[in-house]
Every structure is written in C-alpha cells, then in structure tokens.
C-alpha atoms as a PDB file:
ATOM      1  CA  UNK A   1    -130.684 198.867  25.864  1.00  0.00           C
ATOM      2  CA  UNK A   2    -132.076 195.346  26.731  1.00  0.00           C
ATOM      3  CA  UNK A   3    -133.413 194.558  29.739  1.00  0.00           C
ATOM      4  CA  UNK A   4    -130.858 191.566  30.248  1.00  0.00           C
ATOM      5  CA  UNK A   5    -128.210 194.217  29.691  1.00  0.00           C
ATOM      6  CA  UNK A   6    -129.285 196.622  32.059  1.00  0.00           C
ATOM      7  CA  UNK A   7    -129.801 193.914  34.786  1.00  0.00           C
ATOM      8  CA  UNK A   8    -126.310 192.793  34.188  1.00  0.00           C
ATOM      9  CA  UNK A   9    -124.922 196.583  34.574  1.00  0.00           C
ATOM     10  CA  UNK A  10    -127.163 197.169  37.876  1.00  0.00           C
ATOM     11  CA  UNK A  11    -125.320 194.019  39.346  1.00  0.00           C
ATOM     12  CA  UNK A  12    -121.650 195.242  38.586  1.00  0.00           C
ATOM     13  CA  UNK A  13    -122.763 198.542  40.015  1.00  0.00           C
ATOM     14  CA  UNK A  14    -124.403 197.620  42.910  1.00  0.00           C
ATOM     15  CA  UNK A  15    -121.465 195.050  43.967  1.00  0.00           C
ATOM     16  CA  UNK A  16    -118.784 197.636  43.191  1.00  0.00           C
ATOM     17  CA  UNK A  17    -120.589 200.001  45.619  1.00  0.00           C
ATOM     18  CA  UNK A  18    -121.104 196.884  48.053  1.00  0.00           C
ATOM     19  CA  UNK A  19    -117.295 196.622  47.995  1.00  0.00           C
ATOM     20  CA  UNK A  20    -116.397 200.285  48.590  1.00  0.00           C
ATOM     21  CA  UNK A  21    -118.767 200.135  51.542  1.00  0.00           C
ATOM     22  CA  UNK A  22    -117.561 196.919  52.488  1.00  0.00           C
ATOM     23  CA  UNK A  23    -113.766 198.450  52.369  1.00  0.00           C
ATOM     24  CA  UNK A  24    -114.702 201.440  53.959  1.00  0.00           C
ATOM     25  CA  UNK A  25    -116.365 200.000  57.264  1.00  0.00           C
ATOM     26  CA  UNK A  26    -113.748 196.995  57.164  1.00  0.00           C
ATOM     27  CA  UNK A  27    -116.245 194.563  56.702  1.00  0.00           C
ATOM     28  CA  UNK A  28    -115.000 191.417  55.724  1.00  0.00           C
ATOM     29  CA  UNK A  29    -118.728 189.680  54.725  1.00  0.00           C
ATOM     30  CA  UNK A  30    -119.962 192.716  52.864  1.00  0.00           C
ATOM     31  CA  UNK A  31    -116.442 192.479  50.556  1.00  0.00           C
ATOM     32  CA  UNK A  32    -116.986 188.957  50.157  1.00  0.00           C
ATOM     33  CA  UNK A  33    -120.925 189.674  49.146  1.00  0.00           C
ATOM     34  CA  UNK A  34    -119.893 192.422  47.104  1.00  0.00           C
ATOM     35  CA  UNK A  35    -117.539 189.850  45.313  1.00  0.00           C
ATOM     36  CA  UNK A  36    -120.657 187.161  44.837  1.00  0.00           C
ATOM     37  CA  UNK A  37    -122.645 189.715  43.130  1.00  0.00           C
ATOM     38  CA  UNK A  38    -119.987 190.543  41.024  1.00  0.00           C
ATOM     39  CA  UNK A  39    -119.266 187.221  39.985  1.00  0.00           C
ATOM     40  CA  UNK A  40    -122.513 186.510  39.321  1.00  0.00           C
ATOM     41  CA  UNK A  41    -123.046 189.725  36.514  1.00  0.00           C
ATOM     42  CA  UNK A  42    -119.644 188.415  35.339  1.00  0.00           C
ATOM     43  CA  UNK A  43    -121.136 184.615  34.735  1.00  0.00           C
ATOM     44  CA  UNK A  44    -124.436 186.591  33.532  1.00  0.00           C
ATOM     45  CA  UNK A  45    -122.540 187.792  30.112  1.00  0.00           C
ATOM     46  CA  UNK A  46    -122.499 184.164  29.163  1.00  0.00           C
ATOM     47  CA  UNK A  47    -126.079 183.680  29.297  1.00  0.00           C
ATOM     48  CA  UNK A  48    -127.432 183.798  25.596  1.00  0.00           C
ATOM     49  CA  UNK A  49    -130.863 186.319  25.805  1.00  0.00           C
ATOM     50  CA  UNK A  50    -134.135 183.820  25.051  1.00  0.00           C
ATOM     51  CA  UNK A  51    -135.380 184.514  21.023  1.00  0.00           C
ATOM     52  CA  UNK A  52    -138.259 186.905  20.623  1.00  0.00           C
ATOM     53  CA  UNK A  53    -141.514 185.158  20.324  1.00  0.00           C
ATOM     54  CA  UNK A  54    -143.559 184.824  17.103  1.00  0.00           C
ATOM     55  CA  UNK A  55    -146.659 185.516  18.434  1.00  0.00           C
END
C-alpha cells in the first residue's frame, strides 16, 4: 500500500476516533476537530501522488 494511501487512512481513523471521544465527553471543539481532520483525508483523495523519479 502507498504511503499517500496509508496517510490518508490514518487521518479518517484518527478523526473518527477524535469524534467518538469528542461525543463521548460532550466536547463540542474535539467534534468539530475531529470533523477538520476528516475533511482534510476526504480533500486528500483528490491529490494526484507525485511520478516516480527516473533517477
């Protein structure tokens, strides 16, 4: 799996969890982080991966 890939799957997890947490200690700025860094792997997919170098 490319790196890019895994990076992207790391952020989804990591703001899911930040949103569970968020939800269970009513904490209205960890939901809304948790959404960021969700966003952000979301708008990540759209990022074309550099081409491998020639050298």
């Amino acid at each position: 799996m490319p790196m890019a890939t895994r990076l992207k799957l790391a952020l989804a997890i990591v703001g899911l969890a930040l949103f569970a947490v968020g939800v269970r200690l009513e904490n209205e700025r960890l939901r809304w982080a948790a959404i960021v860094v969700v966003a952000i792997a979301f708008l990540l997919r759209f990022v074309k991966p550099a081409p491998p170098s020639e050298s």
